[in-house]
C-alpha atoms as a PDB file:
ATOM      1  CA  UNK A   1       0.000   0.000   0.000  1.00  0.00           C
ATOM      2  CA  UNK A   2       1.419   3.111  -1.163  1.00  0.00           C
ATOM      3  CA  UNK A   3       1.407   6.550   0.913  1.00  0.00           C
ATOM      4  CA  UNK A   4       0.056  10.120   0.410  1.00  0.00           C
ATOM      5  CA  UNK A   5       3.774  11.259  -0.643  1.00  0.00           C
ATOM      6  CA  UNK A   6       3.639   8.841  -3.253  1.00  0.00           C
ATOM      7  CA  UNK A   7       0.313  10.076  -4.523  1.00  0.00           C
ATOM      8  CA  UNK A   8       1.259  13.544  -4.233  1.00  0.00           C
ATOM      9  CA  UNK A   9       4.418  12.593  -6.625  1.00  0.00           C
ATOM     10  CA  UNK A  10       1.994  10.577  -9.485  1.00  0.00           C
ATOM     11  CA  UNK A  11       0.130  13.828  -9.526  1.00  0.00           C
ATOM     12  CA  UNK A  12       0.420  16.036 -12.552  1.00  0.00           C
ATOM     13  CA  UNK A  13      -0.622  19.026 -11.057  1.00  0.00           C
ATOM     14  CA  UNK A  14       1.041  19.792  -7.275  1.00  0.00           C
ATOM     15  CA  UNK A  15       0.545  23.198  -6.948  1.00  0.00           C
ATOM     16  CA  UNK A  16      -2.240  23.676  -3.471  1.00  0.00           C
ATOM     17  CA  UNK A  17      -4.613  26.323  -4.332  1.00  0.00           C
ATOM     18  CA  UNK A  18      -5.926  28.681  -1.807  1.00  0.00           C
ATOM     19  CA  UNK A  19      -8.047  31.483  -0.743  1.00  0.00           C
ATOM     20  CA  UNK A  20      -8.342  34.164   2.021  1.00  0.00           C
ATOM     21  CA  UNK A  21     -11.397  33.868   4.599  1.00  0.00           C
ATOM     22  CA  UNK A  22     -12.352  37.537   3.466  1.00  0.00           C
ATOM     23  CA  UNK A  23     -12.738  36.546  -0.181  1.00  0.00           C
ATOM     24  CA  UNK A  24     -15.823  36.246  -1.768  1.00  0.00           C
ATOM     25  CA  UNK A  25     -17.391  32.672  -2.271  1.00  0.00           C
ATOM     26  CA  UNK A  26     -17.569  34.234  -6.429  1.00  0.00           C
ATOM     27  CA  UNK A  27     -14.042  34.458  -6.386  1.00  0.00           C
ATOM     28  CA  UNK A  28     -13.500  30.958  -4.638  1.00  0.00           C
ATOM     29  CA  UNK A  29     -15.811  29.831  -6.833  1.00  0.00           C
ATOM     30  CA  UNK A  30     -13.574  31.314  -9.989  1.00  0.00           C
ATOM     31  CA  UNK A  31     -10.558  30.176  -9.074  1.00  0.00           C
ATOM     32  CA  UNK A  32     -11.815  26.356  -9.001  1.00  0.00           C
ATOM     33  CA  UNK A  33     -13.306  26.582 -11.901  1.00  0.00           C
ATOM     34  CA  UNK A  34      -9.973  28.038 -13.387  1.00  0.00           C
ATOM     35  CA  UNK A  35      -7.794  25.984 -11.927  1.00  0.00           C
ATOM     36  CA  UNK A  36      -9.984  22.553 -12.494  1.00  0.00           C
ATOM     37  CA  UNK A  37     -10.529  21.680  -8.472  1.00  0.00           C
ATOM     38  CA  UNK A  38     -13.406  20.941  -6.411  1.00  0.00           C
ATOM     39  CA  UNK A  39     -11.614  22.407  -3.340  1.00  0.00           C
ATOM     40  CA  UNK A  40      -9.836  25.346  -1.880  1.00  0.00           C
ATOM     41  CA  UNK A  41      -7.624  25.674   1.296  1.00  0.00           C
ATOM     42  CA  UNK A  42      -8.234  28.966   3.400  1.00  0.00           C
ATOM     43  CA  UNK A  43      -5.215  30.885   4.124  1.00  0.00           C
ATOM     44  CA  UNK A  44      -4.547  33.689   6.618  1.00  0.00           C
ATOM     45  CA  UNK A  45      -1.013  34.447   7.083  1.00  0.00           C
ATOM     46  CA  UNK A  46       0.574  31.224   7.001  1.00  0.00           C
ATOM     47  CA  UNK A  47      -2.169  29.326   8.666  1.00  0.00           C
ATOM     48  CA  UNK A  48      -4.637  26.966   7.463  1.00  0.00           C
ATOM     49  CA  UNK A  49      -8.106  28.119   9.009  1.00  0.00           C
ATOM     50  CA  UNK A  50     -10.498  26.021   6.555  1.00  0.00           C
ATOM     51  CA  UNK A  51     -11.335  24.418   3.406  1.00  0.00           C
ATOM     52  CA  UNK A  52     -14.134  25.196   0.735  1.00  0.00           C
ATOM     53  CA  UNK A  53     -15.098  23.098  -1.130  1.00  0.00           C
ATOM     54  CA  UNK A  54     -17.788  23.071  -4.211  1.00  0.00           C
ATOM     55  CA  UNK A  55     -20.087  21.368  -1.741  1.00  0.00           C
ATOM     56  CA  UNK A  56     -20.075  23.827   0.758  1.00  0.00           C
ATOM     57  CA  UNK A  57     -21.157  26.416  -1.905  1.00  0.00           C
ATOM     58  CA  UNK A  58     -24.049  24.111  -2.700  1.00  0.00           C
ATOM     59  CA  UNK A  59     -24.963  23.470   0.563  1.00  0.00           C
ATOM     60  CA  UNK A  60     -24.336  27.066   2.643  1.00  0.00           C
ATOM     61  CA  UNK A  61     -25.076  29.492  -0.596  1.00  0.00           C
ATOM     62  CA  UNK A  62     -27.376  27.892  -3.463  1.00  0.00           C
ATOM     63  CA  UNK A  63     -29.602  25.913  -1.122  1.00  0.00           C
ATOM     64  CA  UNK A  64     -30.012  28.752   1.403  1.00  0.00           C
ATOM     65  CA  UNK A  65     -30.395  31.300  -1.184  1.00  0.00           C
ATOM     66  CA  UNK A  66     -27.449  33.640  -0.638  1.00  0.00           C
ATOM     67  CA  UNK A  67     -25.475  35.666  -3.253  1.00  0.00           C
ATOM     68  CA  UNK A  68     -21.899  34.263  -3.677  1.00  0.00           C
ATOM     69  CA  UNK A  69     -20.401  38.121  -4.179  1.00  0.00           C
ATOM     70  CA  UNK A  70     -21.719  38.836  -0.636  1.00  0.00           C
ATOM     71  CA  UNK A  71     -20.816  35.857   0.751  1.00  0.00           C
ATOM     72  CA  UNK A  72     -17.456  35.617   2.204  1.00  0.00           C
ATOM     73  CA  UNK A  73     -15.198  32.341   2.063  1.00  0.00           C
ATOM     74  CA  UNK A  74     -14.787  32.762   5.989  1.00  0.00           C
ATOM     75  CA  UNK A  75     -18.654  32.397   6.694  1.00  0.00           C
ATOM     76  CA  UNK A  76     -18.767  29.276   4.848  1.00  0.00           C
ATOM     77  CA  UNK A  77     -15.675  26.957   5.241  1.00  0.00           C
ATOM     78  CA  UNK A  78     -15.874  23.865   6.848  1.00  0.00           C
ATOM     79  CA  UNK A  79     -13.722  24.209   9.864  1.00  0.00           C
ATOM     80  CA  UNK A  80     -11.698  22.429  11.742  1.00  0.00           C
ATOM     81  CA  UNK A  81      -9.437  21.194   9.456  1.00  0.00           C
ATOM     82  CA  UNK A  82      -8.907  17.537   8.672  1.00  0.00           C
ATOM     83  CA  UNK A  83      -5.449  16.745   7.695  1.00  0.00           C
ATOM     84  CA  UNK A  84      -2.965  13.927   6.845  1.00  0.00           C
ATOM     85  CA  UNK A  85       0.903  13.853   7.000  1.00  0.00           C
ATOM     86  CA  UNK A  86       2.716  12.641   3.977  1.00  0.00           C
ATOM     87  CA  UNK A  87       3.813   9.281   5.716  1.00  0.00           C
ATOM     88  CA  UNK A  88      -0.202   8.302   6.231  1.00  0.00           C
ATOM     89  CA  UNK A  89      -0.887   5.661   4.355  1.00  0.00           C
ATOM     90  CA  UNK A  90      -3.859   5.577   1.208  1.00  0.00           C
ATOM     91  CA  UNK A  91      -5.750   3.011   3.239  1.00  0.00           C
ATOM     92  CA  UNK A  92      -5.926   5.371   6.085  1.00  0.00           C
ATOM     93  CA  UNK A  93      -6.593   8.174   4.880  1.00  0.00           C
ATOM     94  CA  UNK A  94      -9.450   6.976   2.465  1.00  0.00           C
ATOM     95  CA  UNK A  95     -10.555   5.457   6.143  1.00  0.00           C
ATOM     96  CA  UNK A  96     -10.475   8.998   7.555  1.00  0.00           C
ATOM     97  CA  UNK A  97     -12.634  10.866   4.272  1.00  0.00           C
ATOM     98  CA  UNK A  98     -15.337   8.435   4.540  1.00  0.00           C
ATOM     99  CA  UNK A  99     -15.482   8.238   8.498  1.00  0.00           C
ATOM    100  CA  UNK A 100     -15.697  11.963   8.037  1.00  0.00           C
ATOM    101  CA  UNK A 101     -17.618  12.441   4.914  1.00  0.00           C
ATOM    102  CA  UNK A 102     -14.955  14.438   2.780  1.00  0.00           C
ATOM    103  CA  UNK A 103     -13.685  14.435  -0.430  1.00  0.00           C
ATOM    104  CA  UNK A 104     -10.029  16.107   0.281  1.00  0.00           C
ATOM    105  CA  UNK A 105      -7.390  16.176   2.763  1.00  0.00           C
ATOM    106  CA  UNK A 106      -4.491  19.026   2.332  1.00  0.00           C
ATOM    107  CA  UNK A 107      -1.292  17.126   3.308  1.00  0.00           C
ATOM    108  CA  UNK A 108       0.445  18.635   6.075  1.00  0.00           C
ATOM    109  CA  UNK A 109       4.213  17.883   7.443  1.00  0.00           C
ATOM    110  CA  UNK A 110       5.091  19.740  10.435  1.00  0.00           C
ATOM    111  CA  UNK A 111       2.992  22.328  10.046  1.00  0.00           C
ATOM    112  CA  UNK A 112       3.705  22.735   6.410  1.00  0.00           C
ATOM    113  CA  UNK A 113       1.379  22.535   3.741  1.00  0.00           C
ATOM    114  CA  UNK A 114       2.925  20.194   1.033  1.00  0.00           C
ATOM    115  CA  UNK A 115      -0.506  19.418  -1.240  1.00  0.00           C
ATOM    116  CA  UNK A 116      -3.564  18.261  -0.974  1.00  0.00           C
ATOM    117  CA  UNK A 117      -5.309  14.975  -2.311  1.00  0.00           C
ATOM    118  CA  UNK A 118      -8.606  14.294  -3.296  1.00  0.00           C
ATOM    119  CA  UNK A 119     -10.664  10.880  -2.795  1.00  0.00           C
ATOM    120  CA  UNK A 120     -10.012  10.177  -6.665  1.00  0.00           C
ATOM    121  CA  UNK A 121      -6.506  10.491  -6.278  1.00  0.00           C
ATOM    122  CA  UNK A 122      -6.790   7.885  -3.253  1.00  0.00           C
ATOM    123  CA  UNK A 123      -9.212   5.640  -5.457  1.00  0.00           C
ATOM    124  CA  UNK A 124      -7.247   5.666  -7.970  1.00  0.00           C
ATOM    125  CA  UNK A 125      -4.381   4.675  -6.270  1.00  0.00           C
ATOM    126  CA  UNK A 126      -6.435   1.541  -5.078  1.00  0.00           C
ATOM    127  CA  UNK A 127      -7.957   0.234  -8.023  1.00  0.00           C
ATOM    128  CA  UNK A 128      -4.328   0.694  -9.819  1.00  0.00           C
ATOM    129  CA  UNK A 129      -2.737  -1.650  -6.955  1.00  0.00           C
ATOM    130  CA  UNK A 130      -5.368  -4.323  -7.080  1.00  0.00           C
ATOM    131  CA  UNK A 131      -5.264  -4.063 -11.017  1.00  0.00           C
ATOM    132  CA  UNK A 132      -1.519  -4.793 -10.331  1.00  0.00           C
ATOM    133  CA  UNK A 133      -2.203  -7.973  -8.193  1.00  0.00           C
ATOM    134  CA  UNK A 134      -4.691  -9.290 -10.376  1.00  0.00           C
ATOM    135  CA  UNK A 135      -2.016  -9.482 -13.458  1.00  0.00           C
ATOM    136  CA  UNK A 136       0.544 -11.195 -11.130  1.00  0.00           C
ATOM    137  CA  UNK A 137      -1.664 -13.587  -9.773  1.00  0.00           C
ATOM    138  CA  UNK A 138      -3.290 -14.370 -12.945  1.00  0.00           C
ATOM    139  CA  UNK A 139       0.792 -14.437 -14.514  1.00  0.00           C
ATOM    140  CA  UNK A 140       1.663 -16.660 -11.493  1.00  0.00           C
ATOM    141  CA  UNK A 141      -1.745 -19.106 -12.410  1.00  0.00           C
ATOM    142  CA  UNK A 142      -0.614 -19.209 -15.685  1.00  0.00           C
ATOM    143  CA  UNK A 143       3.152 -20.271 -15.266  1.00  0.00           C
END
């Protein structure tokens, strides 16, 4: 089983996308559209205060009917935090998104973010290792 370091190094795209908590949800909203991601990690400083993600737009602005250009990214993150370190294993941290009902985990090594992976990347990851043991056991049947 491989871990979050080695995801984060299959990935084509490492740079970790974020946003201030006094930026609009429109602008949040922008930039993942721009940049192709469902989430965004909220910055102050050099702190990681939250994460917004496409479902929390759905959820805290379209289904409660308020405007995304009044909305700010602070009133809407989900807060606290979940995070992994780079030395976490797939299995476990696929473990922690469902227990927890997320879709990404920013990777953090002493208190330094280093990316962030999404529950596709971690799928992914699974289905190409059990793909993997499938062709040697079905090479080791055949020999």
């Amino acid at each position: 089983m491989h871990t979050v370091q080695q995801i984060l190094a299959q990935k084509s795209v490492t740079d970790v996308w974020s946003v201030r908590p006094d930026a609009t949800v429109f602008e949040a909203i922008q930039m993942m559209a721009d940049r192709h991601v469902g989430a965004l990690l909220v910055i102050e400083g050099k702190e990681l205060r939250g994460i917004i993600s496409e479902r929390d737009y759905a959820r805290e602005v379209i289904l409660k009917g308020r405007a995304s250009k009044d909305t700010l990214v602070g009133q809407i993150m989900s807060t606290p935090v979940i995070t992994v370190s780079s030395t976490d294993l797939v299995r476990d941290s696929l473990s922690l998104m469902t227990n927890n009902h997320i879709r990404h985990l920013p990777v953090v090594d002493q208190d330094q973010i280093i990316g962030i992976v999404s529950i596709g990347d971690l799928v992914k990851d699974v289905i190409d290792d059990q793909q993997s043991t499938i062709e040697q056991l079905e090479n080791y049947i055949r020999s």
